[in-house]
Protein backbone atom coordinates (compact mmCIF):
# COMPACT_ATOMS: atom_id res chain seq x y z
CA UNK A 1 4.64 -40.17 -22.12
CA UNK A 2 6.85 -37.80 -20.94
CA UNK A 3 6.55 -36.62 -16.83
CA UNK A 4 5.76 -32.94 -16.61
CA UNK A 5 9.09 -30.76 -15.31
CA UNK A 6 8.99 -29.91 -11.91
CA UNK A 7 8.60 -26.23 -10.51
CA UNK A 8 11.41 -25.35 -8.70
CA UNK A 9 9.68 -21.73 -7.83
CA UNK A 10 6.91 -19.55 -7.87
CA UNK A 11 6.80 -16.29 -7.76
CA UNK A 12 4.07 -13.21 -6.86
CA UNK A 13 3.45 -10.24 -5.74
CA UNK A 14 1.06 -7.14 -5.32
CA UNK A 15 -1.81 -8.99 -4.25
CA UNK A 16 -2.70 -6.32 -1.37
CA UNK A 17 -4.59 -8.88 0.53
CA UNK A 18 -7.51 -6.81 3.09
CA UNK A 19 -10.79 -8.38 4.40
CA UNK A 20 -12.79 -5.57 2.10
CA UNK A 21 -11.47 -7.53 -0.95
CA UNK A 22 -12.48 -11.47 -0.06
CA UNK A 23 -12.52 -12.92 -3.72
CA UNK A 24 -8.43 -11.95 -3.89
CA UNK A 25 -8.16 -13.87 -0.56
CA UNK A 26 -9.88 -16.42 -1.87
CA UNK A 27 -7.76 -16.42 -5.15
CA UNK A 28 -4.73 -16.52 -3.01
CA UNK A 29 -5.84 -19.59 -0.58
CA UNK A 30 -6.48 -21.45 -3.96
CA UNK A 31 -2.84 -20.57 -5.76
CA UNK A 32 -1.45 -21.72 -2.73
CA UNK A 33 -3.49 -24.98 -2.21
CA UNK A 34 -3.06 -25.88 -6.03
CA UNK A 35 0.11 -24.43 -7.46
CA UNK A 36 2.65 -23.29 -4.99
CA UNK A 37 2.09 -26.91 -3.05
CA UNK A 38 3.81 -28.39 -6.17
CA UNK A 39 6.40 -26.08 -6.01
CA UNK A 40 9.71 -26.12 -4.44
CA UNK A 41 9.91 -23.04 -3.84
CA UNK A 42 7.55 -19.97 -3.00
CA UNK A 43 8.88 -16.20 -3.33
CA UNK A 44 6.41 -13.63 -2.12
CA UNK A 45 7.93 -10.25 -3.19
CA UNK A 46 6.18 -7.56 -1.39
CA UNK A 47 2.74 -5.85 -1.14
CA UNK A 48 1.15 -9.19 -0.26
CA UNK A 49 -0.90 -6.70 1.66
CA UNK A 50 -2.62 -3.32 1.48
CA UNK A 51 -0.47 -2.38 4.75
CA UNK A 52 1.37 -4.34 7.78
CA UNK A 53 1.16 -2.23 10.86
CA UNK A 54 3.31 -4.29 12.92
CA UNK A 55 3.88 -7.66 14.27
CA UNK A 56 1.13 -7.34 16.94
CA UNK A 57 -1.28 -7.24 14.34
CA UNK A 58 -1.24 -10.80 13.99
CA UNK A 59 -4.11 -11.74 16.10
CA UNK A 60 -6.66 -10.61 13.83
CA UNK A 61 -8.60 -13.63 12.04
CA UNK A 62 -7.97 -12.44 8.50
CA UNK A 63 -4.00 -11.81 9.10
CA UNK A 64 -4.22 -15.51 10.88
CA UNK A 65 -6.04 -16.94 8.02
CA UNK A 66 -3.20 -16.00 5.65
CA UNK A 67 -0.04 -16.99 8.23
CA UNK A 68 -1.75 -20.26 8.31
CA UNK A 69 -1.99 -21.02 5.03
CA UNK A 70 2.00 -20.13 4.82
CA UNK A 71 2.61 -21.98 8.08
CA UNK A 72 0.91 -25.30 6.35
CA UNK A 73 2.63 -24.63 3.01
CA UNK A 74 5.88 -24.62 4.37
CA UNK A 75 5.34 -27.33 6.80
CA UNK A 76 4.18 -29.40 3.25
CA UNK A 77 8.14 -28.53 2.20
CA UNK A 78 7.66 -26.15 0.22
CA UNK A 79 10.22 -23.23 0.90
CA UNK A 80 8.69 -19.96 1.48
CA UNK A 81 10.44 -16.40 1.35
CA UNK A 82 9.09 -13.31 1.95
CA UNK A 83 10.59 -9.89 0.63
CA UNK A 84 8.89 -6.40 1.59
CA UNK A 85 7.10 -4.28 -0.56
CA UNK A 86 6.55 -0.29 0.07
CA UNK A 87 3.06 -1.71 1.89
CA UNK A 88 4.28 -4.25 4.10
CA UNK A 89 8.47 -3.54 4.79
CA UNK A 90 7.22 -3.66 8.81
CA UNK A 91 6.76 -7.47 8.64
CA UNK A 92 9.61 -8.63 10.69
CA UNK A 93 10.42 -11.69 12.35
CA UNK A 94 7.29 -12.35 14.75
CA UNK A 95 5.51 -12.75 11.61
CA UNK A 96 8.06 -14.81 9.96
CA UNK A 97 8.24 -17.28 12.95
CA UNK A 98 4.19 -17.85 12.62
CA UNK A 99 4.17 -17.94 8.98
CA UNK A 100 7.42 -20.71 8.81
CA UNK A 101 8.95 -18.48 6.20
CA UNK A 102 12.28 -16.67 5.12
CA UNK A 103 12.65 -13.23 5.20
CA UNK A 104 14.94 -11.85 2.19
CA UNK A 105 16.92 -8.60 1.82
CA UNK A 106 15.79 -6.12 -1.18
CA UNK A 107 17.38 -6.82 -3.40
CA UNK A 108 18.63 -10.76 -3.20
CA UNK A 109 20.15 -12.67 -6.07
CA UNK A 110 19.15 -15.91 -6.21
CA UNK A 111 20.42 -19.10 -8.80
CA UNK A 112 17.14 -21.24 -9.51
CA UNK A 113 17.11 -23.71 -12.38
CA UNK A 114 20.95 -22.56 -13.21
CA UNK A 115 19.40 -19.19 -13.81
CA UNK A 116 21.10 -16.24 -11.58
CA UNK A 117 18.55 -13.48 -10.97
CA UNK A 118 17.87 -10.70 -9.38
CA UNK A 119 15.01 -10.59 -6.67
CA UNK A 120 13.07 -6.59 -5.77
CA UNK A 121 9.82 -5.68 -5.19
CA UNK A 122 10.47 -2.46 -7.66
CA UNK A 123 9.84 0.57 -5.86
CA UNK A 124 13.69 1.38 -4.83
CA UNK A 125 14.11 1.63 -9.25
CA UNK A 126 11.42 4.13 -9.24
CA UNK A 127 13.52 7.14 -8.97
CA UNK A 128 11.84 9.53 -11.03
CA UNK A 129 9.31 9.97 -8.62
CA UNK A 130 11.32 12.03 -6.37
CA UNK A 131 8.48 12.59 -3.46
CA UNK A 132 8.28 8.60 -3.04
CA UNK A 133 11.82 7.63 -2.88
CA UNK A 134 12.31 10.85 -0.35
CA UNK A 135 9.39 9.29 2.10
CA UNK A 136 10.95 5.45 1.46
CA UNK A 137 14.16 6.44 2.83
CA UNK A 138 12.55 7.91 5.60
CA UNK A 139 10.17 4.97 6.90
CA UNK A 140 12.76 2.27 5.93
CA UNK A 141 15.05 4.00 8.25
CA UNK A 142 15.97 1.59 11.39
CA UNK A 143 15.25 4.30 13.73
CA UNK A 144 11.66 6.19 12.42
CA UNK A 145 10.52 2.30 12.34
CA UNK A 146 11.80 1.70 15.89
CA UNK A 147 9.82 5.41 16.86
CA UNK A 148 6.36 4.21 15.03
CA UNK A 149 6.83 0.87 16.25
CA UNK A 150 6.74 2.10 19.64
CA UNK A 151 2.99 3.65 18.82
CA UNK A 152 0.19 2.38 19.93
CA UNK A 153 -1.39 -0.18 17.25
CA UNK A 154 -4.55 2.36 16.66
CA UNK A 155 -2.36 4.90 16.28
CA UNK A 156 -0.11 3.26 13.91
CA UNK A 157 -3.52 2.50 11.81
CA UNK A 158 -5.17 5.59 12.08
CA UNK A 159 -1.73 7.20 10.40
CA UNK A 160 -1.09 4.92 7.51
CA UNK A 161 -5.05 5.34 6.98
CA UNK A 162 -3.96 8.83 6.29
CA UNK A 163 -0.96 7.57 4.28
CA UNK A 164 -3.18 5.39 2.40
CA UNK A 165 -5.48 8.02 1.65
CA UNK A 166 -3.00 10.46 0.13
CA UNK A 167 -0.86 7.76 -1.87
CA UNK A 168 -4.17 7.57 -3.80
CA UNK A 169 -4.36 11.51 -4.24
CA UNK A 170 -1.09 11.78 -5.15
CA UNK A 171 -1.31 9.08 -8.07
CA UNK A 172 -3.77 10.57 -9.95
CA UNK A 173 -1.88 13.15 -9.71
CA UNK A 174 0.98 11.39 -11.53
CA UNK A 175 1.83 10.07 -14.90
CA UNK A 176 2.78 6.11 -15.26
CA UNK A 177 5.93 7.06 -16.91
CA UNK A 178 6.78 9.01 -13.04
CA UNK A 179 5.71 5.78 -10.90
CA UNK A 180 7.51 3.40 -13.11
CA UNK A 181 11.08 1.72 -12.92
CA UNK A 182 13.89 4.16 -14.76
CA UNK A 183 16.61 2.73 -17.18
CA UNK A 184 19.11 4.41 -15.39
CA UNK A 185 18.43 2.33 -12.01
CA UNK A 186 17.71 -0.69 -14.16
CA UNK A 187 21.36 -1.15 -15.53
CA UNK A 188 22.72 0.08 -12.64
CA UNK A 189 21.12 -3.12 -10.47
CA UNK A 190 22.12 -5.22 -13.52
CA UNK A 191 25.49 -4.23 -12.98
CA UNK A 192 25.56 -4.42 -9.20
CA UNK A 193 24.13 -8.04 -8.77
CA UNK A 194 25.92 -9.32 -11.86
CA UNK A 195 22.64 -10.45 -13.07
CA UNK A 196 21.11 -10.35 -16.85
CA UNK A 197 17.72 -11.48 -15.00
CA UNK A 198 15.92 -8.82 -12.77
CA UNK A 199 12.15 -9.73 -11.19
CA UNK A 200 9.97 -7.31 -9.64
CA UNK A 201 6.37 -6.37 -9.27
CA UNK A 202 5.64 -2.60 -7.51
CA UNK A 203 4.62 -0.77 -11.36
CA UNK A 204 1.18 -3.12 -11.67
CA UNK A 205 2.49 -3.51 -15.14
CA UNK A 206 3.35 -7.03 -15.84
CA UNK A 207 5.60 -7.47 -18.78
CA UNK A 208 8.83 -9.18 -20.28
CA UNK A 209 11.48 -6.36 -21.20
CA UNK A 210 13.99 -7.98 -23.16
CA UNK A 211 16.86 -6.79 -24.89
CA UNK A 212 18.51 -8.20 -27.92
CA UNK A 213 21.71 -6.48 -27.59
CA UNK A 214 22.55 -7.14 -24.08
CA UNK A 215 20.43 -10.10 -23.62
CA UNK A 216 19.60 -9.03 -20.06
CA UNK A 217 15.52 -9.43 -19.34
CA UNK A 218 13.56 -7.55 -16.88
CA UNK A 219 10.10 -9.31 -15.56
CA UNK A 220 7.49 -7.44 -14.54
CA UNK A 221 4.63 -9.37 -11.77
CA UNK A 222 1.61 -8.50 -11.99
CA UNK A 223 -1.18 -7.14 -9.42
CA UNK A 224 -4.02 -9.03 -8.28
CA UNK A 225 -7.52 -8.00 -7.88
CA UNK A 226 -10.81 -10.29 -8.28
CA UNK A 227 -12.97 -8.19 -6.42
CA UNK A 228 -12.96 -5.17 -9.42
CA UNK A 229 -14.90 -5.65 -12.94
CA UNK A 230 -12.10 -7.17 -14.65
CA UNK A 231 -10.26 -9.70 -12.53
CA UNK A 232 -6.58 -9.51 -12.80
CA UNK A 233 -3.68 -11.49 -11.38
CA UNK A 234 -0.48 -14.42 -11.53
CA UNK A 235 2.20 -15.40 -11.66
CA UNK A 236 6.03 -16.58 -12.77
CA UNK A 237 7.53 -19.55 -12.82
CA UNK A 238 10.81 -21.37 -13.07
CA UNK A 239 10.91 -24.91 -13.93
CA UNK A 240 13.70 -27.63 -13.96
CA UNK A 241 15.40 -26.82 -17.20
CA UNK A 242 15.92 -23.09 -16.37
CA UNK A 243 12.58 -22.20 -18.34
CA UNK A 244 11.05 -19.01 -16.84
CA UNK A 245 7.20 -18.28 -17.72
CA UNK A 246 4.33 -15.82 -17.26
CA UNK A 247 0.91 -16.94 -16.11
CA UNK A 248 -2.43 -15.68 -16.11
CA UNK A 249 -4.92 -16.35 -13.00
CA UNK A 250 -5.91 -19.54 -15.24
CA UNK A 251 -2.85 -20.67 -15.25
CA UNK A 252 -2.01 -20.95 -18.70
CA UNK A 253 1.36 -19.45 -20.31
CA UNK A 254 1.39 -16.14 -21.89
């Protein structure tokens, strides 16, 4: 009988992990216990959670729950690397330290399995939506993070309460063709990185793009949510032999 292929990595995203949604957390604690643990490699690519107010939020026994669980899957030697997403860019290196991880830059190319890819959480290849990349640039800017930083935690919670509340106004206010990636800053991260391989999540709208012509591929995470009426969620993978699959929460191919 032939041995199973390793898995060199794993990758997810979009789970927007809060205490008010405890069946994701739990869905998450499992993944980690029983499939990245077999992995080499874990690559968490942003919006692991509804929002990161800062380091100093760490205390709180939900936030602890999940560094531990990183903490003990790294210390099992499994690699673990941790890219922002447009919730959670103010994780920084207190939180890396606890969790035993890797912070990465967005985006990051990456050669797994002999396959050279591109690594982003998505949202910088949104550019159609014109209001969002205007307030990105503004709170990924070194100094307005530095400035909130500087807030008092409650403060800094109260206003991305407010943030929160009108990132949901404003996207029923928009169409999915607005909040998705563009072709235009598609090819153009294809042709920076050098890559025929790009990987994000951001969109909630897990596909394989692939074109014939080119060859180049484009794979789309998905979100995660158990705690709504349809439970949605997983993952990709990259095993020995360069193969890259999709997988459901069951974790069966698609």
């Amino acid at each position: 009988m032939n041995s199973p292929t390793r898995t060199l990595a794993l990758f997810i995203s979009d789970l927007h992990l809060q205490e008010s949604h405890p069946r994701t957390a739990e869905a998450f604690f499992r993944f980690l216990a029983e499939r990245a643990s077999k992995a080499e490699a874990l690559y968490l690519l942003g919006d692991i959670f509804e929002y990161w107010a800062g380091d100093d939020d760490l205390a709180t026994p939900f936030h602890q729950r999940i560094v531990d669980a990183l903490r003990a899957l790294s210390d099992a030697g499994v690699a673990v690397y941790w890219m922002a997403g447009n919730r959670d860019f103010l994780v920084g290196q207190d939180f890396a330290r606890a969790a035993r991880l890797s912070l990465l830059p967005d985006p990051h190319v990456v050669v797994i399995g002999k396959q050279a890819m591109t690594l982003t959480h998505g949202d910088a290849q949104c550019t159609g939506d014109l209001n969002y990349m205007a307030f990105r640039a503004q709170v990924r800017d070194p100094a307005w993070q530095q400035q909130f930083l500087a807030m008092p935690l409650a403060q800094r919670k109260a206003i991305i309460a407010g943030l929160r509340e009108g990132s949901r106004q404003a996207h029923g206010e928009k169409s999915y063709e607005i909040m998705d990636v563009t072709t235009d800053a598609v090819s153009a991260l294809h042709e920076a990185s050098g890559t025929d391989i790009i990987l994000h999540g951001h969109t909630h709208r897990p596909a394989l793009h692939h074109d014939p012509v080119s060859g180049r591929r484009r794979y789309v995470l998905p979100d995660w949510e158990l705690d709504a009426e349809a439970p949605r969620g997983g993952w990709i993978a990259i095993d020995a032999d360069g193969r890259i699959t999709r997988h459901g929460l069951d974790g069966q191919a698609l």
